[in-house]
Every structure is written in structure tokens, then in C-alpha cells.
N, C-alpha and C. Protein backbone atom coordinates (compact mmCIF):
# COMPACT_ATOMS: atom_id res chain seq x y z
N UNK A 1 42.01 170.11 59.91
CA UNK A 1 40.63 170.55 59.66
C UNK A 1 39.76 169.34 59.30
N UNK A 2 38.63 169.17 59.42
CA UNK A 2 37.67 168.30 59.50
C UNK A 2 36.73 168.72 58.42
N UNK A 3 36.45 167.36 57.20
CA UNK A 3 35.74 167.45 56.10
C UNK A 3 34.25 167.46 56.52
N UNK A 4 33.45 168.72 56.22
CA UNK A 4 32.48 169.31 55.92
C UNK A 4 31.59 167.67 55.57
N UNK A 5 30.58 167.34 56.24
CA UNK A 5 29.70 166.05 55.57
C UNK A 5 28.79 166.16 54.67
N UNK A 6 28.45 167.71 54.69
CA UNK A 6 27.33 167.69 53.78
C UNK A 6 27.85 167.85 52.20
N UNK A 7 29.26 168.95 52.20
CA UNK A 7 29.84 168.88 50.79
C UNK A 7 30.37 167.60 50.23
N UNK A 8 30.49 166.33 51.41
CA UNK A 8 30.81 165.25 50.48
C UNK A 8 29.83 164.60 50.04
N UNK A 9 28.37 164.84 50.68
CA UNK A 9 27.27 164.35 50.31
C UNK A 9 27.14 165.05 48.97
N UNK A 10 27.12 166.27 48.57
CA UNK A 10 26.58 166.74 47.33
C UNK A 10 27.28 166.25 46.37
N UNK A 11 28.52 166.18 46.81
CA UNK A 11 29.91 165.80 45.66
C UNK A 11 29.56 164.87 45.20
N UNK A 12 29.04 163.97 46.25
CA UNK A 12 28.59 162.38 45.42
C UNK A 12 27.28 162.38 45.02
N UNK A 13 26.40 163.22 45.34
CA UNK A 13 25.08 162.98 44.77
C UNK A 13 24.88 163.77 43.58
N UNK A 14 25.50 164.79 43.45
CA UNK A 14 25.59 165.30 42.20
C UNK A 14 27.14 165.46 41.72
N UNK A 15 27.12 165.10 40.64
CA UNK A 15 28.68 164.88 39.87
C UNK A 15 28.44 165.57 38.56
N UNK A 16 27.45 165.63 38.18
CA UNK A 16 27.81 166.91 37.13
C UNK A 16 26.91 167.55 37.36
N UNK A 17 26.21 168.25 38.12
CA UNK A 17 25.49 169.45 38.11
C UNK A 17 26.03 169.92 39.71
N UNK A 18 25.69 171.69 39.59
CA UNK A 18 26.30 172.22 40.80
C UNK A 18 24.85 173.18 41.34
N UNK A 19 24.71 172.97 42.65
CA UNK A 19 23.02 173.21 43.24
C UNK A 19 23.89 174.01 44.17
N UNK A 20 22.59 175.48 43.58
CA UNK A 20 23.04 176.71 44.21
C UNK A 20 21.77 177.56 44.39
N UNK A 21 21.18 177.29 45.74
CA UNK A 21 19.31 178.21 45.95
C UNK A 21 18.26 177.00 45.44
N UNK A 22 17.69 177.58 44.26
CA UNK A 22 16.55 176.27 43.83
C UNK A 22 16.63 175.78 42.02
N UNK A 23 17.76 176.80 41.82
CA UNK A 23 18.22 176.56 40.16
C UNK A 23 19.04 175.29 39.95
N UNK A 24 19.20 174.46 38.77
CA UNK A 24 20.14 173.89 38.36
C UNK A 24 20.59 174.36 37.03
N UNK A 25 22.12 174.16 37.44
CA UNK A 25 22.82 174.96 35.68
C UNK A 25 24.09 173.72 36.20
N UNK A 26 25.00 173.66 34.41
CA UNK A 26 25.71 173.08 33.96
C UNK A 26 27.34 173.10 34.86
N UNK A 27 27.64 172.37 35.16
CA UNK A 27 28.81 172.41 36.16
C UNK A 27 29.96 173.57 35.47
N UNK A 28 30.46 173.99 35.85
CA UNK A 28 32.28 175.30 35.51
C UNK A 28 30.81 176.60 35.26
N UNK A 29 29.89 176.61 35.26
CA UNK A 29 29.61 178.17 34.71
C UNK A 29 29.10 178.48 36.30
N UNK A 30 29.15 180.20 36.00
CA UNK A 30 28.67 180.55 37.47
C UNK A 30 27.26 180.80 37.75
N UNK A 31 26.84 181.41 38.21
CA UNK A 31 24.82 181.39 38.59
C UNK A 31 24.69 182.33 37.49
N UNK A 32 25.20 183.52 37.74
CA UNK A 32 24.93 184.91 36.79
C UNK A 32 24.54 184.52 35.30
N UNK A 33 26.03 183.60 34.95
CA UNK A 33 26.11 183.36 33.55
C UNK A 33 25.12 182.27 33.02
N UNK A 34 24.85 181.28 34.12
CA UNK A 34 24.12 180.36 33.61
C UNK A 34 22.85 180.57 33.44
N UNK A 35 22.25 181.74 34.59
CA UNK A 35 20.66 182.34 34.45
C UNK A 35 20.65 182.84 33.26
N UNK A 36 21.35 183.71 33.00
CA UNK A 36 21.60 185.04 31.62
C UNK A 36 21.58 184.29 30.28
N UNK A 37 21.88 182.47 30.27
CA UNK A 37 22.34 181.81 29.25
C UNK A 37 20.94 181.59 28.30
N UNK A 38 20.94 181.24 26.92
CA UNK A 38 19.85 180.78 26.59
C UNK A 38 19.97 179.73 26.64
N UNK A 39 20.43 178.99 26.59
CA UNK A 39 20.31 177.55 27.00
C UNK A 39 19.33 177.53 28.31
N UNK A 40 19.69 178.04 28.96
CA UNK A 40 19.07 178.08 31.12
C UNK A 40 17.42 178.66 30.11
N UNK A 41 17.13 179.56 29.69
CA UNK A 41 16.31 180.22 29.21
C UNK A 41 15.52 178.91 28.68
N UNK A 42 15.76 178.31 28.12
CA UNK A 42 14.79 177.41 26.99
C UNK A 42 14.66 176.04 27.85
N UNK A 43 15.57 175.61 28.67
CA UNK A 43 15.15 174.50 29.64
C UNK A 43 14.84 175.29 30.75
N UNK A 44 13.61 173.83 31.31
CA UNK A 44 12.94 174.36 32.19
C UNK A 44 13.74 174.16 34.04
N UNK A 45 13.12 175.37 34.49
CA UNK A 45 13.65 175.60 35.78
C UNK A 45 13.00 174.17 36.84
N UNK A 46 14.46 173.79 37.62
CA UNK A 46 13.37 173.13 38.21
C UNK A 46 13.87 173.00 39.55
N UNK A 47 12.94 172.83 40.13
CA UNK A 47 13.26 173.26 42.22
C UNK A 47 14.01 171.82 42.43
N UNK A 48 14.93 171.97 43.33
CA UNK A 48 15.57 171.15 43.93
C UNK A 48 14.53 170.54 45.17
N UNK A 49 14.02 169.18 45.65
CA UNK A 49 13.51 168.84 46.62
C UNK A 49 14.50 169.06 47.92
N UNK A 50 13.78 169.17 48.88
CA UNK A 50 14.82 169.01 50.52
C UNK A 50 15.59 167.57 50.11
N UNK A 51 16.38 167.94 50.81
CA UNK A 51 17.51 166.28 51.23
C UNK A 51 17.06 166.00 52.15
N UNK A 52 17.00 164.52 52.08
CA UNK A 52 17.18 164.10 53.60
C UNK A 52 18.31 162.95 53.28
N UNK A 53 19.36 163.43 54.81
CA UNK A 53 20.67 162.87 54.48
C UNK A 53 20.07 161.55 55.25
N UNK A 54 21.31 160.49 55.24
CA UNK A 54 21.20 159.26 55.40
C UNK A 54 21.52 159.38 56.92
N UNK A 55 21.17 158.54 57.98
CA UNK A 55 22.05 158.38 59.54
C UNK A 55 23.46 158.22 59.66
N UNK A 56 23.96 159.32 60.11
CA UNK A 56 25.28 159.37 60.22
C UNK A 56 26.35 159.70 59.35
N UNK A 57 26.08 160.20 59.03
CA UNK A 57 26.67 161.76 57.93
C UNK A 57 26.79 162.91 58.55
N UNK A 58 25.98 163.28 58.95
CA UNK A 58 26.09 164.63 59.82
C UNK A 58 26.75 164.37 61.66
N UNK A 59 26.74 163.06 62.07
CA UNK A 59 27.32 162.92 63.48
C UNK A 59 28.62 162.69 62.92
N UNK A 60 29.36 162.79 62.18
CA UNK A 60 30.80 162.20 61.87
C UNK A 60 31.86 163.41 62.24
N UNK A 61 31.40 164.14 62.70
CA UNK A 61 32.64 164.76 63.78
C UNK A 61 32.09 164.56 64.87
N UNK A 62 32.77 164.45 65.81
CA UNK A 62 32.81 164.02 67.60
C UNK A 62 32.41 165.59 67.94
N UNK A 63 32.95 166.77 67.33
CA UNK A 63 32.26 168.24 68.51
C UNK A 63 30.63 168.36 68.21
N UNK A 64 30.08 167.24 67.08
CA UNK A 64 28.70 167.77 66.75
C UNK A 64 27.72 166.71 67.42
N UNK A 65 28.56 165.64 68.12
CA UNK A 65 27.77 164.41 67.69
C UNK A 65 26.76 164.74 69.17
N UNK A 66 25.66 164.49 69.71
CA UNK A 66 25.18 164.36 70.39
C UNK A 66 24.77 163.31 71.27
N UNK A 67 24.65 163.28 72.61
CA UNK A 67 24.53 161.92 73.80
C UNK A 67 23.21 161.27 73.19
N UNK A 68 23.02 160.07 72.91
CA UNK A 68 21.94 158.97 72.83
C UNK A 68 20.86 159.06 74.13
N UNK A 69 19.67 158.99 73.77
CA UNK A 69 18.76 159.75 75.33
C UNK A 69 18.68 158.13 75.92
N UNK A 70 18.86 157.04 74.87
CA UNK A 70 18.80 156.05 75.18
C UNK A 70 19.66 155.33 77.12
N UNK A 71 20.50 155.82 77.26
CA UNK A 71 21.65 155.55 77.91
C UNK A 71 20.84 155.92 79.29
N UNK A 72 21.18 155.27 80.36
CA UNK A 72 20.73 155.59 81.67
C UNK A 72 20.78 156.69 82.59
N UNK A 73 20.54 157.83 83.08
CA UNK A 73 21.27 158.79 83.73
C UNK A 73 21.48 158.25 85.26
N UNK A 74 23.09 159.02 85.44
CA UNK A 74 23.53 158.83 86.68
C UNK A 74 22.87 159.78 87.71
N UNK A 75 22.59 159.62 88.83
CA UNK A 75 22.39 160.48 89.59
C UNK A 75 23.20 160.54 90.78
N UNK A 76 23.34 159.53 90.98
CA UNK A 76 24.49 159.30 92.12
C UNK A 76 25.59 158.62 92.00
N UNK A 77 26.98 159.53 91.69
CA UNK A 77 27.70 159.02 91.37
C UNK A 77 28.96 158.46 92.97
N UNK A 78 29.76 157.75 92.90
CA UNK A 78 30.19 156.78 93.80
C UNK A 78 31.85 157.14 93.78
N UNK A 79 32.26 157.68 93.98
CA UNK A 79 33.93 158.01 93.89
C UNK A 79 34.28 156.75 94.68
N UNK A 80 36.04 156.64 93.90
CA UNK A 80 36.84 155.18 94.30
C UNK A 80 37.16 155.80 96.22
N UNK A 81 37.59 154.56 96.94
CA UNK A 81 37.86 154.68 98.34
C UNK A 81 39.58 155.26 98.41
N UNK A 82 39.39 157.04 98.66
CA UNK A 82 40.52 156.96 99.05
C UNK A 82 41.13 156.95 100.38
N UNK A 83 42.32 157.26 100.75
CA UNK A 83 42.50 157.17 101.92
C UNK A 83 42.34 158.47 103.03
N UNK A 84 41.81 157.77 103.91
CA UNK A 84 41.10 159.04 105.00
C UNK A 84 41.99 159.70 105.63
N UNK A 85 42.06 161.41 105.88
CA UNK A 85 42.75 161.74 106.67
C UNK A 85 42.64 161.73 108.40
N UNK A 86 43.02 161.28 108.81
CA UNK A 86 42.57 161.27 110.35
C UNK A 86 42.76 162.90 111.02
N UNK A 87 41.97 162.74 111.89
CA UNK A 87 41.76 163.54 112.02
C UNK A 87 43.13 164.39 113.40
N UNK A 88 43.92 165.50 113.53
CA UNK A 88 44.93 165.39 114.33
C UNK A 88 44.30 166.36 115.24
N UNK A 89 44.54 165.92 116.90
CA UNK A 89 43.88 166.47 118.11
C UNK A 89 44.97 166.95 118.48
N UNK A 90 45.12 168.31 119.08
CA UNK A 90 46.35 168.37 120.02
C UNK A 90 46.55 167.90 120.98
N UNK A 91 47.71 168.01 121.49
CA UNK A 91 48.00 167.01 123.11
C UNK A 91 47.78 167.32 124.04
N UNK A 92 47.40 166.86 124.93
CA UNK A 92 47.12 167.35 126.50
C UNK A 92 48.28 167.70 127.49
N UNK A 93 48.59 168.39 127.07
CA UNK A 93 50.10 169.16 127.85
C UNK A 93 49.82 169.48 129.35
N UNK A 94 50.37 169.53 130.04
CA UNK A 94 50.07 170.00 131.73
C UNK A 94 50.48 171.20 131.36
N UNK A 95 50.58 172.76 130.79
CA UNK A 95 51.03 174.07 131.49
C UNK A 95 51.40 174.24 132.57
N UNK A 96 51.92 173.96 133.35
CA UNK A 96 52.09 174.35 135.03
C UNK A 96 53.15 175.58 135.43
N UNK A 97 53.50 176.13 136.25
CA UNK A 97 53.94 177.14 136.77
C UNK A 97 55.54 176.51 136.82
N UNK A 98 56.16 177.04 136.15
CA UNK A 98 57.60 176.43 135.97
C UNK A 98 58.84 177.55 136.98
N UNK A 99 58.99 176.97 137.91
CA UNK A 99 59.80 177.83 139.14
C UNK A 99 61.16 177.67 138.68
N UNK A 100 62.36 178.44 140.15
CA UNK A 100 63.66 178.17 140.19
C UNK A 100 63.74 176.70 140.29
N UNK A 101 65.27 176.31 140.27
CA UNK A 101 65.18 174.89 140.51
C UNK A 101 65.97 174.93 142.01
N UNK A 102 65.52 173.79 143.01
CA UNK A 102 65.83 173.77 144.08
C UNK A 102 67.13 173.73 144.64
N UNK A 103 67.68 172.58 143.99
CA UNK A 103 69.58 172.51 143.74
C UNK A 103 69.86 173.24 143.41
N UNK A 104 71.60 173.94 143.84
CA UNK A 104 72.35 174.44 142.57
C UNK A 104 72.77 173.59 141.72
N UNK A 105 72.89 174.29 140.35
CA UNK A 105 73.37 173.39 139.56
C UNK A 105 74.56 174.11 139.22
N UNK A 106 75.74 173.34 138.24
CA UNK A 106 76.62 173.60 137.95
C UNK A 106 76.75 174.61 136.24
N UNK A 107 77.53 175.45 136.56
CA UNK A 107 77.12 176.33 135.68
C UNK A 107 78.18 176.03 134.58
N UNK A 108 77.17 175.65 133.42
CA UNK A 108 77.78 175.46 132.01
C UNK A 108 78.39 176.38 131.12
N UNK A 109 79.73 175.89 130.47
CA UNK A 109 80.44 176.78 129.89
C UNK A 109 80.80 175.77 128.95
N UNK A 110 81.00 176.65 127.70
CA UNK A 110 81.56 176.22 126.20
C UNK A 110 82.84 176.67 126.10
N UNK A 111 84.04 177.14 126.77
CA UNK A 111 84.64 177.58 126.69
C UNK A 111 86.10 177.37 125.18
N UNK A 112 85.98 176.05 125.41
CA UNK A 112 86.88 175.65 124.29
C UNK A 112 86.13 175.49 123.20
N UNK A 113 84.74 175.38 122.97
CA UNK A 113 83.49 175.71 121.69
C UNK A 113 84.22 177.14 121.56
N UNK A 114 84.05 178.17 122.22
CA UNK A 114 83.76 179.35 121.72
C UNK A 114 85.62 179.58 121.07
N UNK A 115 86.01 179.20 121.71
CA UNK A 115 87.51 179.32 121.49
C UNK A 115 87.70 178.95 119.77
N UNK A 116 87.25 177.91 119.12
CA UNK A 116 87.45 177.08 118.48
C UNK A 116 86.53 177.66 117.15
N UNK A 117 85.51 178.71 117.44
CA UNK A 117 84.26 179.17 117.13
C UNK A 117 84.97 180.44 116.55
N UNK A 118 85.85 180.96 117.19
CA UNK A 118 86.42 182.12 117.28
C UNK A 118 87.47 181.83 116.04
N UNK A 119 88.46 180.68 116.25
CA UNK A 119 89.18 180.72 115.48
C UNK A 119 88.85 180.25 114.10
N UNK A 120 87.92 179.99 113.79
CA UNK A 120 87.11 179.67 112.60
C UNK A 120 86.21 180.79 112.10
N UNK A 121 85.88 181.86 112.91
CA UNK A 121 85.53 183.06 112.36
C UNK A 121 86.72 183.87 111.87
N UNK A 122 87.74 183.57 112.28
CA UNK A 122 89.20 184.59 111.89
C UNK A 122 89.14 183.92 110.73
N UNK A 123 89.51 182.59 110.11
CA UNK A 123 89.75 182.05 109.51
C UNK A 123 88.95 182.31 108.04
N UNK A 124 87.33 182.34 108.54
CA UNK A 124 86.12 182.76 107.25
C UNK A 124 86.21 184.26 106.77
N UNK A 125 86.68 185.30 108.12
CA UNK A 125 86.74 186.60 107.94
C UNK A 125 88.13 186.49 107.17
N UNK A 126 89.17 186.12 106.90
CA UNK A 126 90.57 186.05 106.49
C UNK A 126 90.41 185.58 104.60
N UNK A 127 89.23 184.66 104.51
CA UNK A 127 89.05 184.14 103.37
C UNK A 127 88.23 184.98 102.49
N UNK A 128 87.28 185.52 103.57
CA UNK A 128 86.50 186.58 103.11
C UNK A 128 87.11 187.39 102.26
N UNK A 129 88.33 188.28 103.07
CA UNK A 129 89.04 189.48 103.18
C UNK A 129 89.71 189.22 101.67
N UNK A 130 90.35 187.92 101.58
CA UNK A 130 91.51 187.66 100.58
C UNK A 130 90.69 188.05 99.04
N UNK A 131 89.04 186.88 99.40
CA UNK A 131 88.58 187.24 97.99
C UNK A 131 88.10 188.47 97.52
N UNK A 132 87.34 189.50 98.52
CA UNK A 132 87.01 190.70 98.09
C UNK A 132 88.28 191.66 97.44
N UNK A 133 88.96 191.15 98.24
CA UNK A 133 90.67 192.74 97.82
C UNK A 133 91.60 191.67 96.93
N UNK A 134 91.53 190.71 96.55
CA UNK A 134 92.05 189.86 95.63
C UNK A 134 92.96 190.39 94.60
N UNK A 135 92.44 191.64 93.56
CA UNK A 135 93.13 192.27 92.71
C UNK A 135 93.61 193.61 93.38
N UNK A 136 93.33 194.54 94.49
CA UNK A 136 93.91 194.79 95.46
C UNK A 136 95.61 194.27 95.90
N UNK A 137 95.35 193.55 96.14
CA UNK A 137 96.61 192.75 97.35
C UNK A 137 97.50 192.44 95.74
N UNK A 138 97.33 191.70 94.64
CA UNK A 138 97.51 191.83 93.31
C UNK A 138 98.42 192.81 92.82
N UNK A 139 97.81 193.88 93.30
CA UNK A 139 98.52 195.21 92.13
C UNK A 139 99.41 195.62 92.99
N UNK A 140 99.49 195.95 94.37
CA UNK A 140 100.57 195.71 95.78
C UNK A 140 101.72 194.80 95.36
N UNK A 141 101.69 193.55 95.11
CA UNK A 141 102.28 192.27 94.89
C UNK A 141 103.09 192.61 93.73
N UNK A 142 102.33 193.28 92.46
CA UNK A 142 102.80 193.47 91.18
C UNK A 142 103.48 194.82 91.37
N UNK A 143 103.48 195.88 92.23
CA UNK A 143 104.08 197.15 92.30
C UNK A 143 105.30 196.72 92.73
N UNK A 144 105.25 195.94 94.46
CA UNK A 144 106.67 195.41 95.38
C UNK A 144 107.46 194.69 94.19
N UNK A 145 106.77 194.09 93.54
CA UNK A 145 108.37 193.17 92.29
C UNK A 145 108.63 194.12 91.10
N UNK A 146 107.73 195.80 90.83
CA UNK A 146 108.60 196.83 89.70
C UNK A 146 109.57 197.10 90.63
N UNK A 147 109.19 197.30 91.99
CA UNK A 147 110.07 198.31 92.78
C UNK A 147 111.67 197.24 92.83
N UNK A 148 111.34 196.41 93.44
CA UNK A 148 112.66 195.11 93.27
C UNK A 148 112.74 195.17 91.80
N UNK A 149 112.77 195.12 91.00
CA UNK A 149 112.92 194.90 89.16
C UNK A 149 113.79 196.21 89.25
N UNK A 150 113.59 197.04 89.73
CA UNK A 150 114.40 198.68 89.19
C UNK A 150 115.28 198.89 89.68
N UNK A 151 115.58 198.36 91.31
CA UNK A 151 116.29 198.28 92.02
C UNK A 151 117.44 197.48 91.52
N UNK A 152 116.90 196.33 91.02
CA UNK A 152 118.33 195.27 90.31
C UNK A 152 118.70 195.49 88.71
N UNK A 153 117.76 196.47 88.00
CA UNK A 153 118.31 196.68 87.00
C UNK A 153 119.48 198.29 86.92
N UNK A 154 119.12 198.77 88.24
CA UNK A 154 120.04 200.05 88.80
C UNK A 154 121.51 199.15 88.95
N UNK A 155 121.10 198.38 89.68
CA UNK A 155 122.59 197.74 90.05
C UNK A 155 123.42 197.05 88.78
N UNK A 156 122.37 196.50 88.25
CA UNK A 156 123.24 196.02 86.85
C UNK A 156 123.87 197.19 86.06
N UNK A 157 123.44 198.13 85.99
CA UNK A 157 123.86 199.27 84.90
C UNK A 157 125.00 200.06 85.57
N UNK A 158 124.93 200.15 87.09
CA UNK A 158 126.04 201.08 87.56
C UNK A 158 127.14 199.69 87.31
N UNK A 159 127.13 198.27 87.22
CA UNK A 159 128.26 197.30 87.04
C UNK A 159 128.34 197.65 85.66
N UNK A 160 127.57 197.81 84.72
CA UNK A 160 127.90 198.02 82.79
C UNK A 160 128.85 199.00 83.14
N UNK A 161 127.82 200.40 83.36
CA UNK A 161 129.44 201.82 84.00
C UNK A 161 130.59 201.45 83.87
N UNK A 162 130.89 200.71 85.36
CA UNK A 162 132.01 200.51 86.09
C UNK A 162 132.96 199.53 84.81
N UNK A 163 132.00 198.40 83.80
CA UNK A 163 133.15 198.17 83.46
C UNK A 163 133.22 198.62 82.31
N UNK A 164 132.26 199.36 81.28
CA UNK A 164 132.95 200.09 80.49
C UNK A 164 133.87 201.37 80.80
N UNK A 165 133.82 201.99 81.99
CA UNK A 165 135.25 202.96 81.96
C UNK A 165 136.71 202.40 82.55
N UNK A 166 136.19 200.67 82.38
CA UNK A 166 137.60 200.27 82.92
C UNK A 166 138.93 200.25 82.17
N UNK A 167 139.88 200.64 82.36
CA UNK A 167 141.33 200.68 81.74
C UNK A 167 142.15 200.05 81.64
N UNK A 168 142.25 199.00 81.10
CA UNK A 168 143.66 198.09 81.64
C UNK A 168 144.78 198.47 81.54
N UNK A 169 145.39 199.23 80.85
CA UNK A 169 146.65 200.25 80.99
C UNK A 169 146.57 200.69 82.55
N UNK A 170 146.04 201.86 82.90
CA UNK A 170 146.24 202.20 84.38
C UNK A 170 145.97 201.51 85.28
N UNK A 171 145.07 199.69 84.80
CA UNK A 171 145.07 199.32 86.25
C UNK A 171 146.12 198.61 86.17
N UNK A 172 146.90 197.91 85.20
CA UNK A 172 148.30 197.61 85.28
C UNK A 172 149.68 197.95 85.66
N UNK A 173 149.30 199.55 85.45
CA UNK A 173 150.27 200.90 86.00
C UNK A 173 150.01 200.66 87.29
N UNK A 174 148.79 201.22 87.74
CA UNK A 174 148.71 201.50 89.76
C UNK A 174 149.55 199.74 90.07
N UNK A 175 148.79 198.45 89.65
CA UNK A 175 149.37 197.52 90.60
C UNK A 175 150.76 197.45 90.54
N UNK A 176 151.38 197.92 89.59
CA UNK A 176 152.81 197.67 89.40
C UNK A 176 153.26 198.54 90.37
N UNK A 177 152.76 199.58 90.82
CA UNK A 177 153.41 200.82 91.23
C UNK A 177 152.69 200.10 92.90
N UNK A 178 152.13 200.06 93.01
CA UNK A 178 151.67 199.22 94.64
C UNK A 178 152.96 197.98 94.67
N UNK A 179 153.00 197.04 93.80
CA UNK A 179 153.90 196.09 94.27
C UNK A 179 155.29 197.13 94.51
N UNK A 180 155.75 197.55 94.30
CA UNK A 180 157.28 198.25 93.94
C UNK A 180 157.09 199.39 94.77
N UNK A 181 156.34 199.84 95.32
CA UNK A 181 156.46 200.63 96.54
C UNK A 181 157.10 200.18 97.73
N UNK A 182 158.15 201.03 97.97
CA UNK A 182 158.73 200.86 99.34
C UNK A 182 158.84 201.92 100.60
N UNK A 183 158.09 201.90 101.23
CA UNK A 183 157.48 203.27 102.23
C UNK A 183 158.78 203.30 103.18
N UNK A 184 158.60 204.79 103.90
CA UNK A 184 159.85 205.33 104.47
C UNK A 184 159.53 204.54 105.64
N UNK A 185 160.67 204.68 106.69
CA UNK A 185 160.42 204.73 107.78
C UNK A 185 159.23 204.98 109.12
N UNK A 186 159.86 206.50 108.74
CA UNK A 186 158.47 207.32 109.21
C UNK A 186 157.34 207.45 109.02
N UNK A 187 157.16 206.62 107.85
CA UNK A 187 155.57 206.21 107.41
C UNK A 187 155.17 205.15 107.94
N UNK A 188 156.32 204.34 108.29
CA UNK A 188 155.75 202.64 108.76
C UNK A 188 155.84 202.69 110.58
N UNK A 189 156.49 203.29 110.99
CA UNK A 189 156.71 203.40 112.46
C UNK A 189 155.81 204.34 113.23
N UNK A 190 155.08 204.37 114.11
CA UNK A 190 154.62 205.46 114.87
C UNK A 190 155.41 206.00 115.33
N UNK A 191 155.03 207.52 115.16
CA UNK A 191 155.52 208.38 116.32
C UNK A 191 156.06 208.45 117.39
N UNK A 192 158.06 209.18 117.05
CA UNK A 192 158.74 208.73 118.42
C UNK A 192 157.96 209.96 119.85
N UNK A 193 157.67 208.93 120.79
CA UNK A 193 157.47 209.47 121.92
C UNK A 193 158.51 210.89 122.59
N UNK A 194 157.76 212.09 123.11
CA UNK A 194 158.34 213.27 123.16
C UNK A 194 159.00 213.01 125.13
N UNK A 195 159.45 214.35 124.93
CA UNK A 195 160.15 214.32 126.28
C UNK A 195 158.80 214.50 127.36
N UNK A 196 157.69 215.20 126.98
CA UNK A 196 156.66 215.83 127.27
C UNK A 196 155.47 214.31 128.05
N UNK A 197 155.39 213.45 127.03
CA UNK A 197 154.70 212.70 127.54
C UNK A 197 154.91 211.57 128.45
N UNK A 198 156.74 211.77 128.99
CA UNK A 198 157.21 210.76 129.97
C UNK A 198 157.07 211.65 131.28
N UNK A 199 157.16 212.84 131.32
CA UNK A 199 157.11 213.83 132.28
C UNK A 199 155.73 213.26 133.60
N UNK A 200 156.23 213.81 134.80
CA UNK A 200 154.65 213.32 135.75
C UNK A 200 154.05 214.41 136.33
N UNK A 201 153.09 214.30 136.71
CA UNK A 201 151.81 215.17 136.87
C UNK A 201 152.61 215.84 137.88
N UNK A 202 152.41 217.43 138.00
CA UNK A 202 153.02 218.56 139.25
C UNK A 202 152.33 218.09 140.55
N UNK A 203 152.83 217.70 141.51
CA UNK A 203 151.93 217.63 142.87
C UNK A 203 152.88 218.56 143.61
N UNK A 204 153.17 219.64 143.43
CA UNK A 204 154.62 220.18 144.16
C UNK A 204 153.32 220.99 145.40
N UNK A 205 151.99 221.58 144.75
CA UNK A 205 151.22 222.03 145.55
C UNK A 205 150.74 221.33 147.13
N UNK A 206 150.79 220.31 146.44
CA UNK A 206 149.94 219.14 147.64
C UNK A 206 151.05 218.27 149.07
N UNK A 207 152.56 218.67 149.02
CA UNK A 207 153.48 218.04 149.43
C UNK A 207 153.62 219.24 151.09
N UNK A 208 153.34 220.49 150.76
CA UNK A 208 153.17 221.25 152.16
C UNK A 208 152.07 220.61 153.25
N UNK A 209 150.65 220.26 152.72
CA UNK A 209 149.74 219.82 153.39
C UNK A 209 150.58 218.72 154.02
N UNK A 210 151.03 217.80 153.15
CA UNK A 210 151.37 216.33 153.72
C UNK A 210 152.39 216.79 154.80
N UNK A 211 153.71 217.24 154.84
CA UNK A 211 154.63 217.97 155.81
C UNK A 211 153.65 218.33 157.03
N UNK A 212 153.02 219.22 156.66
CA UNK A 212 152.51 219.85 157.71
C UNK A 212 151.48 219.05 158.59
N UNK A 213 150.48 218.33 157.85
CA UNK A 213 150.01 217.19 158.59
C UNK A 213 150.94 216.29 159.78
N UNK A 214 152.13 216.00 159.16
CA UNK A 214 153.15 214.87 159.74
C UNK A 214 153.78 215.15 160.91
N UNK A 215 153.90 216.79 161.05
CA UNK A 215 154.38 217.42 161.77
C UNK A 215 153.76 217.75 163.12
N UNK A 216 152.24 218.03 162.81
CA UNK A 216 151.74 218.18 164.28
C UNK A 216 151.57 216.78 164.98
């Protein structure tokens, strides 16, 4: 905030009296009390003259100060040289009637572009694919290894089974009884061949034809 010029003017021109309208009274009392006072009563009233402040007291802030008429006015002012834009014309193009072309020409193909184009779209569509279904393909991945996990903890437990009901008494019994087995004959030999299956097929039917053929 910016000090007021005229209250520092009074401050210094009066130091013990305080000027308020056209009265003077004793500095700390207020107007009311000092009019009402007998003291104010028995001295005489006396008018304050106008001030006139000194030059430059009142211009001492810059938003009040005003232009000097002294100073020359511009009327024509002169801007610095900047640089010109030129000015841009379009070109004089021929339009002309643009036909077939007279030659054949040879007809262009990208073939190994598009090939190559192709396999780089599989490739972006594939990367695509992976990141959208990501936790997808995830929970698939994490299901296939419970399903393997249950599968091998099945197999471990039917082996716990197997060897807690194992016996070593009876499996010592059966092998003893396997070594010391001695099988019959007729258990180790196949089956003697019957009279039945050396016997030969009846052709007793078919032996008239042959006769009788031989004969005529």
C-alpha cells in the first residue's frame, strides 16, 4: 500500500494539534469531547487557513502523477523495419486433358510387399490377441497345472495305499512258495494230440466223379 501524501504532510506540520473541519483542539481528545470541554469554551475558535502543499507531494505516487504539457506530441509515429512478407502467387500449371497412355505398360505388382504386409498383420493381430485375453489364457494355464497337480497327487496316494497295506509276512510266504513250486507234467506240456485230429478230410463222395470221368 502506498503512503497517503497529504497525512504525512499534516503529521509534520502539525505535531501536537489534530485538524478536524475548521476547529483546533488538544491532540488524544476527540471533536465531541473537545467542543463540550471548557477549556475549548474559553479559548478562542480559530479557522484553519487552506494549505497550499509544496510541488511534489501530491505527484509522489506514479497512478496520480500526470504527463508534463511541456513534452512534444507525437503524431506520427515510425515502427522499427520488420521483415516483409512476400507476397505468394500460385503457379501456372498447364491443366490439360490427361488421356490413356499409348504403350502398354507393364503391370505392377507388390506381391512379396503384400506377402510380408500380411505376415506382420498376423503377427500385430497375435500381439494384440495375447494382451487383451492375457488373464484369460492365465486362468486356462493356472486350471491345466490344478488339473496335472491332482492327477499326480492321485498317483502319489494310491502308491501311500499300496504301501501301507503291504505285508512282509505274506510277501515272504507267496515268494517262498513260487520258488519251491514244482508244476506237474500236464501243466507244463501241451495237450497230447487226439486220434481225431490226425484223421483226413472224407472225399469218399468225390472219387465216383473221378472213375467215371476216366472211364469215358
Amino acid at each position: 500500500m502506498f503512503a497517503n501524501p497529504w497525512k504525512i504532510f499534516i503529521s509534520q506540520y502539525f505535531r501536537d494539534v489534530s485538524v478536524k473541519g475548521k476547529f483546533v483542539y488538544p491532540v488524544g481528545t476527540s471533536f465531541a469531547r473537545a467542543y463540550g470541554s471548557a477549556e475549548c469554551q474559553r479559548s478562542k475558535i480559530v479557522e484553519v487557513p487552506p494549505i497550499v502543499l509544496p510541488m511534489g507531494i501530491c505527484n509522489t505516487n506514479i497512478i496520480y502523477r500526470k504527463a508534463p504539457s511541456n513534452f512534444p506530441v507525437i503524431t506520427n509515429l515510425e515502427l522499427p523495419n520488420f521483415r516483409k512478407v512476400k507476397e505468394i502467387s500460385s503457379p501456372n500449371v498447364s491443366r490439360g486433358i490427361i488421356g490413356d497412355p499409348s504403350k502398354p505398360f507393364a503391370r505392377i505388382e507388390a506381391a512379396r510387399m503384400i506377402v510380408i504386409r500380411k505376415r506382420k498383420m498376423r503377427k500385430h493381430k497375435l500381439k494384440k490377441l495375447r494382451k487383451r485375453m492375457k488373464f484369460v489364457f492365465e486362468r486356462i494355464r493356472m486350471r491345466r497345472e490344478q488339473r496335472k497337480e491332482k492327477v499326480f497327487q492321485g498317483e502319489l496316494m494310491s502308491m501311500v495305499r499300496s504301501a501301507e497295506a503291504f505285508d512282509p509276512k505274506t510277501y515272504v510266504s507267496e515268494t517262498i512258495k513260487r520258488a519251491t513250486y514244482t508244476p506237474k507234467l500236464e501243466d507244463v506240456l501241451p495237450p497230447r494230440p487226439t486220434r481225431r485230429t490226425f484223421e483226413k478230410p472224407n472225399i469218399a463222395f468225390k472219387m465216383p466223379l473221378l472213375y467215371k470221368n476216366s472211364g469215358s
